[in-house]
C-alpha atoms as a PDB file:
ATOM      1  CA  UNK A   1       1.255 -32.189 -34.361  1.00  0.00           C
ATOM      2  CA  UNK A   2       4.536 -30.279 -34.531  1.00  0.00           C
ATOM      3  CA  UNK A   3       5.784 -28.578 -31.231  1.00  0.00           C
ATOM      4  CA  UNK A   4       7.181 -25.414 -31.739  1.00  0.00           C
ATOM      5  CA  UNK A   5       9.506 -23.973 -28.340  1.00  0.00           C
ATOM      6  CA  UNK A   6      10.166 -20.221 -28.698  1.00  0.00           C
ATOM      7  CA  UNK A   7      12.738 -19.195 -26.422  1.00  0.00           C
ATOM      8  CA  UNK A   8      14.142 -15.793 -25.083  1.00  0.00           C
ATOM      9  CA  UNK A   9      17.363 -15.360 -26.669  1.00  0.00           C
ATOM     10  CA  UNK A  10      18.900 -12.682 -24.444  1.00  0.00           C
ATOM     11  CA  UNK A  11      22.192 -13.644 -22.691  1.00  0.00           C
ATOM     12  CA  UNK A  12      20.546 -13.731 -19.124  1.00  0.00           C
ATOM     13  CA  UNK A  13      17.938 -16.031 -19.821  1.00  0.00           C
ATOM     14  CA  UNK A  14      20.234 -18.729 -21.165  1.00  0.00           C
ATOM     15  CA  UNK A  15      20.701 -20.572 -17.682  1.00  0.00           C
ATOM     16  CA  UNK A  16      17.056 -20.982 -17.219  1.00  0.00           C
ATOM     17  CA  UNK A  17      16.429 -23.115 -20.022  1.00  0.00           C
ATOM     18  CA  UNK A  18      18.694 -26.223 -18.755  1.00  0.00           C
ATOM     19  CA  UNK A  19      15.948 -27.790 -17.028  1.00  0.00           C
ATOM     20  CA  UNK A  20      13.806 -27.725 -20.330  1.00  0.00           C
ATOM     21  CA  UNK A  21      16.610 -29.016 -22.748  1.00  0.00           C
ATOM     22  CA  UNK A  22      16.535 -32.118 -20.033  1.00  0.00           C
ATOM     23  CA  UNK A  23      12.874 -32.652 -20.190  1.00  0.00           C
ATOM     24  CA  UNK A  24      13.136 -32.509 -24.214  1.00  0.00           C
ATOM     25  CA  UNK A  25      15.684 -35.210 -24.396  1.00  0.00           C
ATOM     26  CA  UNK A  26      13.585 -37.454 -22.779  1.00  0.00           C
ATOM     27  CA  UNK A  27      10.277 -36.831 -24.329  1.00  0.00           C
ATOM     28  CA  UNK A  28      10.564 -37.923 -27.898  1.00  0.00           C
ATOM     29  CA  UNK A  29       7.829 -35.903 -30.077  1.00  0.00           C
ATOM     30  CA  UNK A  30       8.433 -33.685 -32.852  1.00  0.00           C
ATOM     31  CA  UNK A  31       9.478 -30.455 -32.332  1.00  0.00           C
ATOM     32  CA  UNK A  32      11.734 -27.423 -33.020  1.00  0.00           C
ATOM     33  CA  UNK A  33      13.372 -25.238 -30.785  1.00  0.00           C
ATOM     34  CA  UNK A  34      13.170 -21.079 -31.698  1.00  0.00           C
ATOM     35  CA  UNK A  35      15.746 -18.862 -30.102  1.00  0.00           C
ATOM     36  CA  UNK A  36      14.336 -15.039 -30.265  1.00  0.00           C
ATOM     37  CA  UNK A  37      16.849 -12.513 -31.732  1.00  0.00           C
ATOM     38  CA  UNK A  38      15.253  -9.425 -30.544  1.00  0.00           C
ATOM     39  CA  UNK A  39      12.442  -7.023 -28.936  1.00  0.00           C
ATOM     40  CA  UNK A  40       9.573  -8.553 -31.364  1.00  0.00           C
ATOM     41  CA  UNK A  41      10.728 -11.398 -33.122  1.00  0.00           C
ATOM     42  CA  UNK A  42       8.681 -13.419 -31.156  1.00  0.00           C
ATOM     43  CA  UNK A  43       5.650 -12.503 -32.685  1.00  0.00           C
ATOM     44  CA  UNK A  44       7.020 -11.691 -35.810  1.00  0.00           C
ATOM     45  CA  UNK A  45       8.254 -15.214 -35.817  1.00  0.00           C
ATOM     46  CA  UNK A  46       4.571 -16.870 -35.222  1.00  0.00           C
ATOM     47  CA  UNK A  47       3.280 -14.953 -37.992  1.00  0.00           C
ATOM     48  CA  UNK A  48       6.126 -15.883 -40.477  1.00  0.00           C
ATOM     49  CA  UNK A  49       5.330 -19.583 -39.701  1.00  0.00           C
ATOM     50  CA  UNK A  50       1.682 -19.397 -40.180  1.00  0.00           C
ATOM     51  CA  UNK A  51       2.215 -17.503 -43.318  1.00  0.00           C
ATOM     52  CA  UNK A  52       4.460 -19.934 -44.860  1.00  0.00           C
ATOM     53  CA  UNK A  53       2.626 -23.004 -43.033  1.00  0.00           C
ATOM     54  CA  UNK A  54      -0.846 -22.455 -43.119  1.00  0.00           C
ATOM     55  CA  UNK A  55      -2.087 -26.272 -43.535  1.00  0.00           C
ATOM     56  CA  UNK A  56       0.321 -27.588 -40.646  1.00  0.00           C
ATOM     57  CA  UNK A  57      -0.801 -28.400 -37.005  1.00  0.00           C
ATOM     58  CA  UNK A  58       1.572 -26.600 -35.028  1.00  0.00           C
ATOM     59  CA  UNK A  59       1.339 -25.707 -31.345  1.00  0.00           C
ATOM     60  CA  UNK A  60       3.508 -22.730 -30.624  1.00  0.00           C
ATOM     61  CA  UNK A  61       4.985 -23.283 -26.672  1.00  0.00           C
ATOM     62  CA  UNK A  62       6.239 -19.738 -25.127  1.00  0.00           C
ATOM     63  CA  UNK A  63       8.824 -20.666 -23.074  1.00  0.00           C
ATOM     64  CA  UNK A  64       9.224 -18.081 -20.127  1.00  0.00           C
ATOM     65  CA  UNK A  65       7.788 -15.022 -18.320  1.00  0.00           C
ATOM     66  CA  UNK A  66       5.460 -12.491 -19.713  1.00  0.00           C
ATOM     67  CA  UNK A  67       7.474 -10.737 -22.558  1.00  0.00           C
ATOM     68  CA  UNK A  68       7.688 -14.029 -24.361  1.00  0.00           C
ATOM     69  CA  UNK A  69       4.395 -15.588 -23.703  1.00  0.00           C
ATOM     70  CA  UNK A  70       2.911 -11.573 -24.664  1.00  0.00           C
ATOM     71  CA  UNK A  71       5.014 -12.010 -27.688  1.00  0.00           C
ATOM     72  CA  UNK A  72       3.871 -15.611 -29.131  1.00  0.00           C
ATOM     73  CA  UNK A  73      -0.191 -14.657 -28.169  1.00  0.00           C
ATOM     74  CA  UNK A  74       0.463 -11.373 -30.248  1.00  0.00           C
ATOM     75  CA  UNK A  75       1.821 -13.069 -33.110  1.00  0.00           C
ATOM     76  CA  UNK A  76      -0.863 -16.003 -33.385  1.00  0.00           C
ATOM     77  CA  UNK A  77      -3.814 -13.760 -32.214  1.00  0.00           C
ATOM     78  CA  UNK A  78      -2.992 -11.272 -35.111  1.00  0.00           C
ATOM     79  CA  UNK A  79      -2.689 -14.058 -37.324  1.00  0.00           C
ATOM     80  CA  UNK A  80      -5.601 -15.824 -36.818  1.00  0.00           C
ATOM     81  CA  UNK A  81      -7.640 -12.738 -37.160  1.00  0.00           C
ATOM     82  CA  UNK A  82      -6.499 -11.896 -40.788  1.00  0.00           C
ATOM     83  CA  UNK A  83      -6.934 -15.292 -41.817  1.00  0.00           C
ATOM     84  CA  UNK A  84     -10.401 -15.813 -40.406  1.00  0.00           C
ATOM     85  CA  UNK A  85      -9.187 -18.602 -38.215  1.00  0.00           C
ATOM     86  CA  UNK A  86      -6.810 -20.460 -36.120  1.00  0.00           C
ATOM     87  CA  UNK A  87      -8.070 -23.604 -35.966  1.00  0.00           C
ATOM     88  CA  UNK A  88      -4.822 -25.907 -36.730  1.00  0.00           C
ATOM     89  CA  UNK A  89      -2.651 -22.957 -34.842  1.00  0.00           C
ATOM     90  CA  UNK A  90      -2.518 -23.054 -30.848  1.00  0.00           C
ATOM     91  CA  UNK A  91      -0.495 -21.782 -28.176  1.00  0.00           C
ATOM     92  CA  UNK A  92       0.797 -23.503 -24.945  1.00  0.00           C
ATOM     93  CA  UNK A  93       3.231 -22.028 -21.993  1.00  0.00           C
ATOM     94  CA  UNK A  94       6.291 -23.542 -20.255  1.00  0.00           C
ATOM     95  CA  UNK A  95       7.388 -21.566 -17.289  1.00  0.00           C
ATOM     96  CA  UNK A  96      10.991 -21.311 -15.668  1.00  0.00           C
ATOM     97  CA  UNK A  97      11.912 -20.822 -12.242  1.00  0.00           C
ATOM     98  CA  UNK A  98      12.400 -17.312 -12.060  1.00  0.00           C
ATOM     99  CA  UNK A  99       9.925 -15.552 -14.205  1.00  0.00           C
ATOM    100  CA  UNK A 100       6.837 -14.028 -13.220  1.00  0.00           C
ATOM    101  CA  UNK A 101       3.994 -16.318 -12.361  1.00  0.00           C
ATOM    102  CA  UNK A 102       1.319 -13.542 -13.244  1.00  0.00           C
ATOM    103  CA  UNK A 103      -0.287 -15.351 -16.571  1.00  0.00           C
ATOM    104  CA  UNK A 104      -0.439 -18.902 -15.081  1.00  0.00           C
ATOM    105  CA  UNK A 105      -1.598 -18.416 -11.450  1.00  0.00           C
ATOM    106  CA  UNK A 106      -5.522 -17.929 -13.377  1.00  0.00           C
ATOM    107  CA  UNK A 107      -5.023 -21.581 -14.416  1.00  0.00           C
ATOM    108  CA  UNK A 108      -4.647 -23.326 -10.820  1.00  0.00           C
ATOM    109  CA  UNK A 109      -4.165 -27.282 -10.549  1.00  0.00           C
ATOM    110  CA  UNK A 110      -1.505 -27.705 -13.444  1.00  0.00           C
ATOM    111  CA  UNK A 111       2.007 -28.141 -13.961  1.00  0.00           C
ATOM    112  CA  UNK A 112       3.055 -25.503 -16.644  1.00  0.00           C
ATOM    113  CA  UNK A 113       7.051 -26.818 -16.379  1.00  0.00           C
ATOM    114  CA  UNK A 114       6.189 -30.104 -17.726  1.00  0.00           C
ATOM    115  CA  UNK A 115       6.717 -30.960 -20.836  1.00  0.00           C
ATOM    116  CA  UNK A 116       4.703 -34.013 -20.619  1.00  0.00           C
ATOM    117  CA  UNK A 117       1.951 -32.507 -19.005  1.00  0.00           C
ATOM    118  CA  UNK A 118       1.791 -29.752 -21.867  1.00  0.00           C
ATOM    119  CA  UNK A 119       1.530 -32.557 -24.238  1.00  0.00           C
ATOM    120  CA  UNK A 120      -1.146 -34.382 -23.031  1.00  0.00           C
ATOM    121  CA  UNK A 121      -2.830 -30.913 -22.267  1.00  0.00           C
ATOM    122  CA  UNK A 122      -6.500 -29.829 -23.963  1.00  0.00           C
ATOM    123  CA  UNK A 123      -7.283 -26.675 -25.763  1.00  0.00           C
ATOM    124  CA  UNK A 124      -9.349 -23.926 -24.375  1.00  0.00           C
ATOM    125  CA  UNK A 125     -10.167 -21.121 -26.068  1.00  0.00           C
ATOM    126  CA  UNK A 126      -8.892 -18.087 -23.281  1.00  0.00           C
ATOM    127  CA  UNK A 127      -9.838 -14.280 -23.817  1.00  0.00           C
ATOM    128  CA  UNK A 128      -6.989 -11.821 -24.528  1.00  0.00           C
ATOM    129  CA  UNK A 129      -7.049  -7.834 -25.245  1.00  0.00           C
ATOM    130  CA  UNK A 130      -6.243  -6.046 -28.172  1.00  0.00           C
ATOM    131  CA  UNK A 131      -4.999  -2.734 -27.609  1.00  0.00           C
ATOM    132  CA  UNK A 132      -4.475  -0.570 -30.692  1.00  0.00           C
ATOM    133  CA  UNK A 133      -2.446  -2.900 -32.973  1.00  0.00           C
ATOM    134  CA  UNK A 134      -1.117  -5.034 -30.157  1.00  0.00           C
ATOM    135  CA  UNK A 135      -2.281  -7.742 -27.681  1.00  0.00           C
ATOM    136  CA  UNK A 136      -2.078  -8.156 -23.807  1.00  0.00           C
ATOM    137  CA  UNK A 137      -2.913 -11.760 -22.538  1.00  0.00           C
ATOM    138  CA  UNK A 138      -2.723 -10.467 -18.227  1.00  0.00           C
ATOM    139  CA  UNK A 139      -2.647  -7.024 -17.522  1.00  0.00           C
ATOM    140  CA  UNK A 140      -2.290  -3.581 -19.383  1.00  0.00           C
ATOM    141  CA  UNK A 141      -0.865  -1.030 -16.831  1.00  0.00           C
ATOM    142  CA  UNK A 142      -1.331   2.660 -16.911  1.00  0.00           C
ATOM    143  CA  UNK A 143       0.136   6.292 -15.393  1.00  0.00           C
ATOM    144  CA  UNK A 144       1.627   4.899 -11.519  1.00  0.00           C
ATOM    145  CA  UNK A 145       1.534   0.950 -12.857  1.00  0.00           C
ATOM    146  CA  UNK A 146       3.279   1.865 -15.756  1.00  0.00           C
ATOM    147  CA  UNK A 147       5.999   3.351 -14.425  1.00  0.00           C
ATOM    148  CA  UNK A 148       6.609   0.425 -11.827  1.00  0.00           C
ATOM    149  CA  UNK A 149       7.074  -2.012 -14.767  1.00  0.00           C
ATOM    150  CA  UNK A 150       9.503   0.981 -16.523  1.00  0.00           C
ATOM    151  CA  UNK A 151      11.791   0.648 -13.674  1.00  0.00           C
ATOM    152  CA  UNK A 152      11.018  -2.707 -13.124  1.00  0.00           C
ATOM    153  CA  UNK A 153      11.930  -3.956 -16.728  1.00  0.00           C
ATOM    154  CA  UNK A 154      15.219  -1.301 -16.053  1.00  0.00           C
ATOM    155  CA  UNK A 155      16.389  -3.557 -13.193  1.00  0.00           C
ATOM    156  CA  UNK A 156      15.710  -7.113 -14.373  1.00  0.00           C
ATOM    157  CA  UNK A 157      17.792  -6.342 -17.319  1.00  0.00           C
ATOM    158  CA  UNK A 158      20.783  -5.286 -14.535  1.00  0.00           C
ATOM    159  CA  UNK A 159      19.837  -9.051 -13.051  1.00  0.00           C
ATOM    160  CA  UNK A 160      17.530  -8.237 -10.142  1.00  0.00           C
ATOM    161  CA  UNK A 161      14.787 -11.174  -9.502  1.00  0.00           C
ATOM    162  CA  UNK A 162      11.556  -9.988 -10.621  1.00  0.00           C
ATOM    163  CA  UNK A 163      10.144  -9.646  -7.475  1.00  0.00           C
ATOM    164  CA  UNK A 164      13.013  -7.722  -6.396  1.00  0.00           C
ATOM    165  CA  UNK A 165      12.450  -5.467  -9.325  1.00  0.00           C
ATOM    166  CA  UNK A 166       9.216  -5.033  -9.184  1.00  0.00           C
ATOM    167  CA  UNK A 167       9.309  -3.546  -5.242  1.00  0.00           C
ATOM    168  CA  UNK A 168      11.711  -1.037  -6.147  1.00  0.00           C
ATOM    169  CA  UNK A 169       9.694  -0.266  -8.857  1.00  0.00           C
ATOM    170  CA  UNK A 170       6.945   0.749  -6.770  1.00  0.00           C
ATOM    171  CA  UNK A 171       8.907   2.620  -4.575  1.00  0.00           C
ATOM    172  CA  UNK A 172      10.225   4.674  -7.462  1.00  0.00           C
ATOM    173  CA  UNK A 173       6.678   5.350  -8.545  1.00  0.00           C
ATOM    174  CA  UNK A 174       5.715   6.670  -5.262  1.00  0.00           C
ATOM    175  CA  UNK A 175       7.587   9.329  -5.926  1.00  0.00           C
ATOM    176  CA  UNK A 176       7.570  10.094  -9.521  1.00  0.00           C
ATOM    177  CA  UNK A 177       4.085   9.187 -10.248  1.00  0.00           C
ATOM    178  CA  UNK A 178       1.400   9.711  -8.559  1.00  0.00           C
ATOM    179  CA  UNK A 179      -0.958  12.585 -10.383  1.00  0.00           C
ATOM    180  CA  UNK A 180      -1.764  11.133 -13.660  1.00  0.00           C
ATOM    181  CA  UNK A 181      -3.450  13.561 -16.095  1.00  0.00           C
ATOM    182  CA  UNK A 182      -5.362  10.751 -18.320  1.00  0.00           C
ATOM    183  CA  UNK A 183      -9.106  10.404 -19.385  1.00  0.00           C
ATOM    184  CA  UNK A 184     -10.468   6.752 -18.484  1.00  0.00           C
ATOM    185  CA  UNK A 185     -13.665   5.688 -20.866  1.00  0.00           C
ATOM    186  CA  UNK A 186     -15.112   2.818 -19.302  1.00  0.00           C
ATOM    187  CA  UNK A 187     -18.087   1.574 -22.555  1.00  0.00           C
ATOM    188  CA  UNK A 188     -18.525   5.118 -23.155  1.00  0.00           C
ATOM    189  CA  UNK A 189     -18.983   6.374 -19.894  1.00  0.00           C
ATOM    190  CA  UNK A 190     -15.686   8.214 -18.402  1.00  0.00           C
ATOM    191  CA  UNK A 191     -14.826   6.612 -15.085  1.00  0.00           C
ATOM    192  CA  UNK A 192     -13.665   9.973 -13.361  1.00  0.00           C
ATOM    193  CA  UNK A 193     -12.510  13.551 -13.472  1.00  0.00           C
ATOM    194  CA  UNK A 194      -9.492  14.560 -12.148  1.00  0.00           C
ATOM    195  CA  UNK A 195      -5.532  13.120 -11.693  1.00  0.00           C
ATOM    196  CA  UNK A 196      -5.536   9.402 -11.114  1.00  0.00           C
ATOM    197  CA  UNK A 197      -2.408   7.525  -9.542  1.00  0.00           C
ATOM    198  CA  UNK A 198      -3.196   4.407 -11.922  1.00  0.00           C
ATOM    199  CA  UNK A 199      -5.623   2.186 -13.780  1.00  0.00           C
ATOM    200  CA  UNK A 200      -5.234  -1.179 -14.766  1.00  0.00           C
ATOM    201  CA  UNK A 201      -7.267  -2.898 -17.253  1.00  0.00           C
ATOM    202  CA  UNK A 202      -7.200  -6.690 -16.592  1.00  0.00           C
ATOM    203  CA  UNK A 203      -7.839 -10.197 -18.485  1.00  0.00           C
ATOM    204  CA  UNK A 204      -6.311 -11.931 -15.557  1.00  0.00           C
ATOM    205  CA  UNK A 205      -5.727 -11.389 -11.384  1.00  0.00           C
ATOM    206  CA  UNK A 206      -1.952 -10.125 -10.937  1.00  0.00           C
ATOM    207  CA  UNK A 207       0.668  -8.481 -11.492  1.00  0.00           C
ATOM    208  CA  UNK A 208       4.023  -7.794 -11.171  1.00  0.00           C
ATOM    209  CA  UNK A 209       4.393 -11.324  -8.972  1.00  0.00           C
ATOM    210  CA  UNK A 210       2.618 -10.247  -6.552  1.00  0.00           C
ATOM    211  CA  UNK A 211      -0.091  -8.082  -6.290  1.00  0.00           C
ATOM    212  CA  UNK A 212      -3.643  -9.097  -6.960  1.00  0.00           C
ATOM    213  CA  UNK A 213      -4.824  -6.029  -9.163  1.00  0.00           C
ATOM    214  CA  UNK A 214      -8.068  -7.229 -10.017  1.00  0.00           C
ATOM    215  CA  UNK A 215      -9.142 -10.209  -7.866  1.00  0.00           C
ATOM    216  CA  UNK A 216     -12.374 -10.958  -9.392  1.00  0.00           C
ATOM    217  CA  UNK A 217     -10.889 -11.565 -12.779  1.00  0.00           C
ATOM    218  CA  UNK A 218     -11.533 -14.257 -15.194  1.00  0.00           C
ATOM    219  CA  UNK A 219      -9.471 -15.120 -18.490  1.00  0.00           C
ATOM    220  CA  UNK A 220     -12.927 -16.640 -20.342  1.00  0.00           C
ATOM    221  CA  UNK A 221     -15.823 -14.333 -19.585  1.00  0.00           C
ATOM    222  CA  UNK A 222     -15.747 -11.928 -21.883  1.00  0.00           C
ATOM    223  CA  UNK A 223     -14.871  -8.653 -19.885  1.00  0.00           C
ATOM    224  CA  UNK A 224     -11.870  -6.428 -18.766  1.00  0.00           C
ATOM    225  CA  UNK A 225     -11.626  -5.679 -15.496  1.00  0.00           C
ATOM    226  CA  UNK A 226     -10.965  -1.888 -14.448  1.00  0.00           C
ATOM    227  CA  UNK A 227      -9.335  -1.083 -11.450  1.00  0.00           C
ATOM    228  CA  UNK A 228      -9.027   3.120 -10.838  1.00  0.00           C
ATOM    229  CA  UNK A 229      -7.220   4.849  -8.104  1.00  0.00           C
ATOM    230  CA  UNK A 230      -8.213   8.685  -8.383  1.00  0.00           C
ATOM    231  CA  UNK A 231      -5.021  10.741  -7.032  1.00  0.00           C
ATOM    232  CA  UNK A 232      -4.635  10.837  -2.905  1.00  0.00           C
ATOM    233  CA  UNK A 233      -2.026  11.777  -0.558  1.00  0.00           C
ATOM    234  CA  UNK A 234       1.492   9.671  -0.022  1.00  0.00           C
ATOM    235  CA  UNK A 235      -0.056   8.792   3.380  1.00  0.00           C
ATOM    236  CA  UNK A 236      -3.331   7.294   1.706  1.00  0.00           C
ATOM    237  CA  UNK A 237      -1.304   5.177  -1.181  1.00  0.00           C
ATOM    238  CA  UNK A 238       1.083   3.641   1.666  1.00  0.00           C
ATOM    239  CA  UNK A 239      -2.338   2.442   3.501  1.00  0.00           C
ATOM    240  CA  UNK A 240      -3.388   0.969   0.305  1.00  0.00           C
ATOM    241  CA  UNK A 241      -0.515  -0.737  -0.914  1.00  0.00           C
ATOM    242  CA  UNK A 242      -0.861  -3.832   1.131  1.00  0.00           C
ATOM    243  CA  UNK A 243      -4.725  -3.946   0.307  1.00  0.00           C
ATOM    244  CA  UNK A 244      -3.669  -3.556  -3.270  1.00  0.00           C
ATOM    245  CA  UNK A 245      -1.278  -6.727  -2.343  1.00  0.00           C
ATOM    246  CA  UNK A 246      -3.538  -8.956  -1.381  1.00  0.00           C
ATOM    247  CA  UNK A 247      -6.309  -7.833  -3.354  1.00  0.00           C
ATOM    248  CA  UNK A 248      -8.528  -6.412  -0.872  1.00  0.00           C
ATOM    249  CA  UNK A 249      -8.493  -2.825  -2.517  1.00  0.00           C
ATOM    250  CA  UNK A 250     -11.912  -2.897  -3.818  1.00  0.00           C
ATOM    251  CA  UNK A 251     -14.570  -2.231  -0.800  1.00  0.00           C
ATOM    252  CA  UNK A 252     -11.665  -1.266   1.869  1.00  0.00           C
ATOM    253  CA  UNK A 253     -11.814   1.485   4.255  1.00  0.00           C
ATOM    254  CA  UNK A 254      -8.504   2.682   2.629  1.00  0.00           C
ATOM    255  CA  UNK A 255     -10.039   2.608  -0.802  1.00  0.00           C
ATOM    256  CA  UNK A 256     -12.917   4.410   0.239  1.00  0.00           C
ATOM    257  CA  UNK A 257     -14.284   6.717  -2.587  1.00  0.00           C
ATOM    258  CA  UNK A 258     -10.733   6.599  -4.156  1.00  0.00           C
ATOM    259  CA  UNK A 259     -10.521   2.745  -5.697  1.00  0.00           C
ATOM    260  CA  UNK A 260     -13.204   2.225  -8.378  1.00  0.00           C
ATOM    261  CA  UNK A 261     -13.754  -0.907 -10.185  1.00  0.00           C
ATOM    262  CA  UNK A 262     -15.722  -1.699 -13.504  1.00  0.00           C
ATOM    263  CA  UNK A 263     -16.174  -4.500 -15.745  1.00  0.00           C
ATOM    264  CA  UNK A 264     -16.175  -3.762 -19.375  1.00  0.00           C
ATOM    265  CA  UNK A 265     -15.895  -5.016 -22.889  1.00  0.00           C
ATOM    266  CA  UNK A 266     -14.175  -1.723 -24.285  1.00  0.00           C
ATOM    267  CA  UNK A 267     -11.840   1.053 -22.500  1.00  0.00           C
ATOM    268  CA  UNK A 268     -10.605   3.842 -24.107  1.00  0.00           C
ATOM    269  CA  UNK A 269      -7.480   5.624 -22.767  1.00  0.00           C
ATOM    270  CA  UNK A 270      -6.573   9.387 -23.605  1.00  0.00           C
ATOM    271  CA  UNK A 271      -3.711  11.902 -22.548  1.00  0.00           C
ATOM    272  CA  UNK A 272      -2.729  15.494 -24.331  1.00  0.00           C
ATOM    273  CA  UNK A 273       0.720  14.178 -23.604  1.00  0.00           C
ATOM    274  CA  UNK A 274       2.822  11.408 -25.099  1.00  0.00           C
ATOM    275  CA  UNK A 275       2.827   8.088 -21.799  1.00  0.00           C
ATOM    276  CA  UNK A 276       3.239   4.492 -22.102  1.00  0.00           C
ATOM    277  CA  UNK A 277       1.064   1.801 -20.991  1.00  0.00           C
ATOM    278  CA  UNK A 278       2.578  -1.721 -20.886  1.00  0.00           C
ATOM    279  CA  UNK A 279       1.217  -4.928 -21.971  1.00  0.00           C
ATOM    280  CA  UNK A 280       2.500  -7.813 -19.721  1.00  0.00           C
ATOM    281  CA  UNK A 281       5.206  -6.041 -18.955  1.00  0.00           C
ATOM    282  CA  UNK A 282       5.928  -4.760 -23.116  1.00  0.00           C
ATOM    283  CA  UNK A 283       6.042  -1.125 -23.377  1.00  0.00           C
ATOM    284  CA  UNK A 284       3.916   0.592 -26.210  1.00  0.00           C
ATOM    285  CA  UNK A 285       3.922   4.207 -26.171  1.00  0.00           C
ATOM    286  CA  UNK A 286       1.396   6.403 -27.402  1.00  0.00           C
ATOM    287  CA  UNK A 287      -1.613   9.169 -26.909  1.00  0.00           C
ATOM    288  CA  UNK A 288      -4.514   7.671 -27.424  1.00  0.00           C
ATOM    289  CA  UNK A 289      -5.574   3.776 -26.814  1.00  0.00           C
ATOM    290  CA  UNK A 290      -8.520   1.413 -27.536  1.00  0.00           C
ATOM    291  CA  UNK A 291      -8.673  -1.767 -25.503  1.00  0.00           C
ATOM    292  CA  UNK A 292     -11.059  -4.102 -26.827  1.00  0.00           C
ATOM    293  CA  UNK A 293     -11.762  -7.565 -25.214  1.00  0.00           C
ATOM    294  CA  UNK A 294     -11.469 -11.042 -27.639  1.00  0.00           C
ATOM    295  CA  UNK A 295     -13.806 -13.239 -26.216  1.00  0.00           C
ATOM    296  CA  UNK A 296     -12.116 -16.993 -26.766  1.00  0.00           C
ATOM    297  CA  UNK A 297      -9.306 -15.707 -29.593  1.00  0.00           C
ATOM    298  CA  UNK A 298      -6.470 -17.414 -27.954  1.00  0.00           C
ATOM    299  CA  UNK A 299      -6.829 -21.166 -28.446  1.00  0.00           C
ATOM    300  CA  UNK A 300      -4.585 -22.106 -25.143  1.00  0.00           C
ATOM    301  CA  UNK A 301      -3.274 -25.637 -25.034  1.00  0.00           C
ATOM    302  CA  UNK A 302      -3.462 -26.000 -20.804  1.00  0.00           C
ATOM    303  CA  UNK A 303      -1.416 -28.900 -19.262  1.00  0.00           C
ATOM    304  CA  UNK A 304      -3.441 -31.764 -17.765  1.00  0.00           C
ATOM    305  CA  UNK A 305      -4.602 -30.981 -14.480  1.00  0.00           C
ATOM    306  CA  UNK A 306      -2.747 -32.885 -11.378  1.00  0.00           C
END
């Protein structure tokens, strides 16, 4: 088995990676380290290699927050699609202090900045969502959401934390974004008439580091999880923020006939106007959007549980 570390390339990231260069001198296996040049390249990198490679056992290890792990899924997902299987291709995550926990908090009990642990990890095959062309492992965000991780993305790349970030981003939204012309089909059936402040369609629990958008979430069974907020006043979006936190927006007195919550296996998105949604965090712009769900496509190497 060759071990295949795909790494963010962009100048800010480079201090995060000392701790893994440590761990890889002392855990002799074979391996190559893959420095990203580029928006994409992650996933056009995967697909490259399984191309060129397709009778070699390679596990492909995304090393960092959501862009790059959303960028090696895409690129093995896709692959393993057109080729009618995956089977000698996986995927595994190492995480750095400082990135977004979001993906990895639905797999509690392991170590994801071990190297070791990764190693002597098992497969399991974990759901993802296509969406158009692309793939989102977590969360696809839309209308208020998406224009959190707009600013959000905006500020990490002037050095703010991502939690930092991702607060100011929602304050920014608050005021920018909160009557969201966009239809909602929920397996045919439209979810609601009317503005909506924002929907998110989810494979796992959170986002943005810390808030628990759909708490009853699971990464292997199949469905997407809907979570709609039709459009309310200022004062009823403050009230539900900290539900929305915690993940006590669905059934609260807060969310009363405002927060609605589905599970489905397709969701089709629709606006007369040109938005983005964002996929972990990756904008992809657009009018019109089906979200499918992949039951077991993404064979995910987990680390050992401790």
């Amino acid at each position: 088995m060759k071990y295949i570390y795909i790494i963010n390339g962009r100048a800010d990231k480079s201090l995060q990676y000392q701790e893994f260069y440590d761990q890889l001198k002392e855990i002799p296996h074979l391996h190559l380290v893959y420095t990203t040049l580029g928006e994409g390249d992650a996933t056009r990198y995967v697909r490259l290699y399984c191309d060129l490679h397709p009778e070699e056992e390679v596990c492909f290890v995304a090393c960092g927050g959501n862009g790059i792990i959303n960028g090696v899924a895409s690129g093995l997902v896709g692959y393993g699609q057109a080729a009618g299987q995956c089977g000698n291709k996986t995927m595994a995550i190492l995480y750095f202090a400082g990135s977004t926990e979001d993906i990895i908090i639905n797999f509690p009990g392991r170590n994801f900045r071990s190297i070791k642990d990764m190693l002597d990890g098992t497969v399991t095959p974990t759901d993802i969502i296509q969406v158009n062309d692309s793939y989102c492992l977590n969360v696809c965000n839309i209308g208020f959401n998406s224009r959190v991780a707009s600013r959000a993305n905006e500020l990490v790349a002037k050095g703010k934390s991502a939690h930092q970030a991702y607060t100011r981003g929602v304050i920014n939204a608050i005021l920018t974004s909160r009557y969201n012309r966009i239809k909602v089909k929920v397996d045919g059936e439209r979810i609601a008439r009317g503005p909506m402040v924002l929907c998110t369609v989810a494979n796992g629990r959170r986002v943005g580091g810390e808030f628990n958008c759909a708490p009853n979430a699971k990464v292997n069974d199949g469905l997407m999880d809907v979570c709609y907020f039709r459009a309310m006043s200022l004062l009823r979006l403050l009230m539900l923020i900290p539900h929305y936190r915690s993940g006590t927006h669905i059934g609260s007195r807060a969310g009363k006939n405002k927060v609605l919550y589905r599970q489905a296996r397709e969701v089709v998105l629709s606006s007369k106007d040109l938005i983005d949604i964002y996929l972990d965090g990756e904008q992809l712009p657009g009018s019109h959007f089906v979200l499918k769900i992949l039951p077991g496509a993404l064979p995910l190497r987990l680390p050992k549980r401790v």
